[in-house]
Protein backbone atom coordinates (compact mmCIF):
# COMPACT_ATOMS: atom_id res chain seq x y z
CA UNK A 1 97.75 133.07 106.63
CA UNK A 2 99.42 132.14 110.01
CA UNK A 3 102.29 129.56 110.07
CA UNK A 4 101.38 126.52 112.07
CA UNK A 5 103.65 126.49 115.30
CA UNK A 6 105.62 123.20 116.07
CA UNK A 7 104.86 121.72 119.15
CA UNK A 8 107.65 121.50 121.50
CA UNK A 9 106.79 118.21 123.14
CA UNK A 10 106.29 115.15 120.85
CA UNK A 11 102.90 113.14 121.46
CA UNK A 12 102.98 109.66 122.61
CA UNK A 13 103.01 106.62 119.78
CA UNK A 14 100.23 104.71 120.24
CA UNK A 15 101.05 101.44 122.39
CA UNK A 16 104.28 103.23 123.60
CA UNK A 17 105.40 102.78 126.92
CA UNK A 18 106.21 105.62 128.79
CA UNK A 19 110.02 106.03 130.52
CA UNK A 20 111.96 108.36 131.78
CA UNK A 21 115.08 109.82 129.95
CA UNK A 22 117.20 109.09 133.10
CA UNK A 23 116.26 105.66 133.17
CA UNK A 24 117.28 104.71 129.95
CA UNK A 25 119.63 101.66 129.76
CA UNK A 26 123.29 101.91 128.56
CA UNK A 27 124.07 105.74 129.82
CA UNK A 28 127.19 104.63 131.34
CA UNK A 29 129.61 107.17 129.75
CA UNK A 30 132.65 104.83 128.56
CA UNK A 31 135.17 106.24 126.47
CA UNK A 32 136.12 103.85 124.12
CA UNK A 33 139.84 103.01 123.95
CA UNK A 34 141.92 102.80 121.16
CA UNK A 35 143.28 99.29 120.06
CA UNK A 36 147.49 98.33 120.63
CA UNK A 37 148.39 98.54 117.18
CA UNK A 38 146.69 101.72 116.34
CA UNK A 39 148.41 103.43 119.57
CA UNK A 40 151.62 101.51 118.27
CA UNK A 41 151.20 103.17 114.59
CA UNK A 42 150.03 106.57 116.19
CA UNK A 43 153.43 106.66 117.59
CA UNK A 44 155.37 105.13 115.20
CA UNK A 45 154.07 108.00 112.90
CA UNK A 46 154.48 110.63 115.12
CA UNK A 47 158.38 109.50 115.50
CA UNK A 48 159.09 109.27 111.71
CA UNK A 49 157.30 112.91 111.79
CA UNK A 50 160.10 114.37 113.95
CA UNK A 51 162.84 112.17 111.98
CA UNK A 52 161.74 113.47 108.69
CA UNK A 53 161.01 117.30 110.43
CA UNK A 54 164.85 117.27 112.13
CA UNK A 55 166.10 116.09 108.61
CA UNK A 56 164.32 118.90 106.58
CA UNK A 57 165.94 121.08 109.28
CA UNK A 58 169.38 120.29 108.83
CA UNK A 59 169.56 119.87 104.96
CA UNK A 60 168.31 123.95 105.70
CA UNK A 61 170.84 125.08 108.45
CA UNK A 62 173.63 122.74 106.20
CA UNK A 63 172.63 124.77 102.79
CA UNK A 64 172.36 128.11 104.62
CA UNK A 65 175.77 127.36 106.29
CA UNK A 66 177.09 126.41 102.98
CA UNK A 67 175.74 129.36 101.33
CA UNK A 68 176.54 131.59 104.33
CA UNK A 69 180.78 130.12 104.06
CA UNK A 70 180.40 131.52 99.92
């Protein structure tokens, strides 16, 4: 028994009005920007990142030094 095919273009709803796709209203393509204090904690975060990074790193380079010196 053959499998029914799905049509590719969808029929009309009945009392539909017909528009085009490029006439559609609200297409304008606006990026939405981020509020201040989420920019303000997005860097605030990213700073305390490279404090706590640069710490891990020297607590390393001071116990290899210490380790290297015996």
């Amino acid at each position: 028994m053959p499998t029914p095919s799905i049509p590719l273009v969808a029929s009309t709803l009945p009392g539909a009005l017909s528009q085009e796709a490029t006439a559609q209203p609200g297409t304008l393509a606006v990026e939405p920007t981020a509020p201040f204090w989420l920019r303000l904690l997005s860097g605030v975060s990213l700073w305390l990142n490279r404090l706590f990074l640069s710490l891990v790193m020297a607590l390393i380079g001071f116990t290899l030094w210490h380790w290297w010196q015996g």
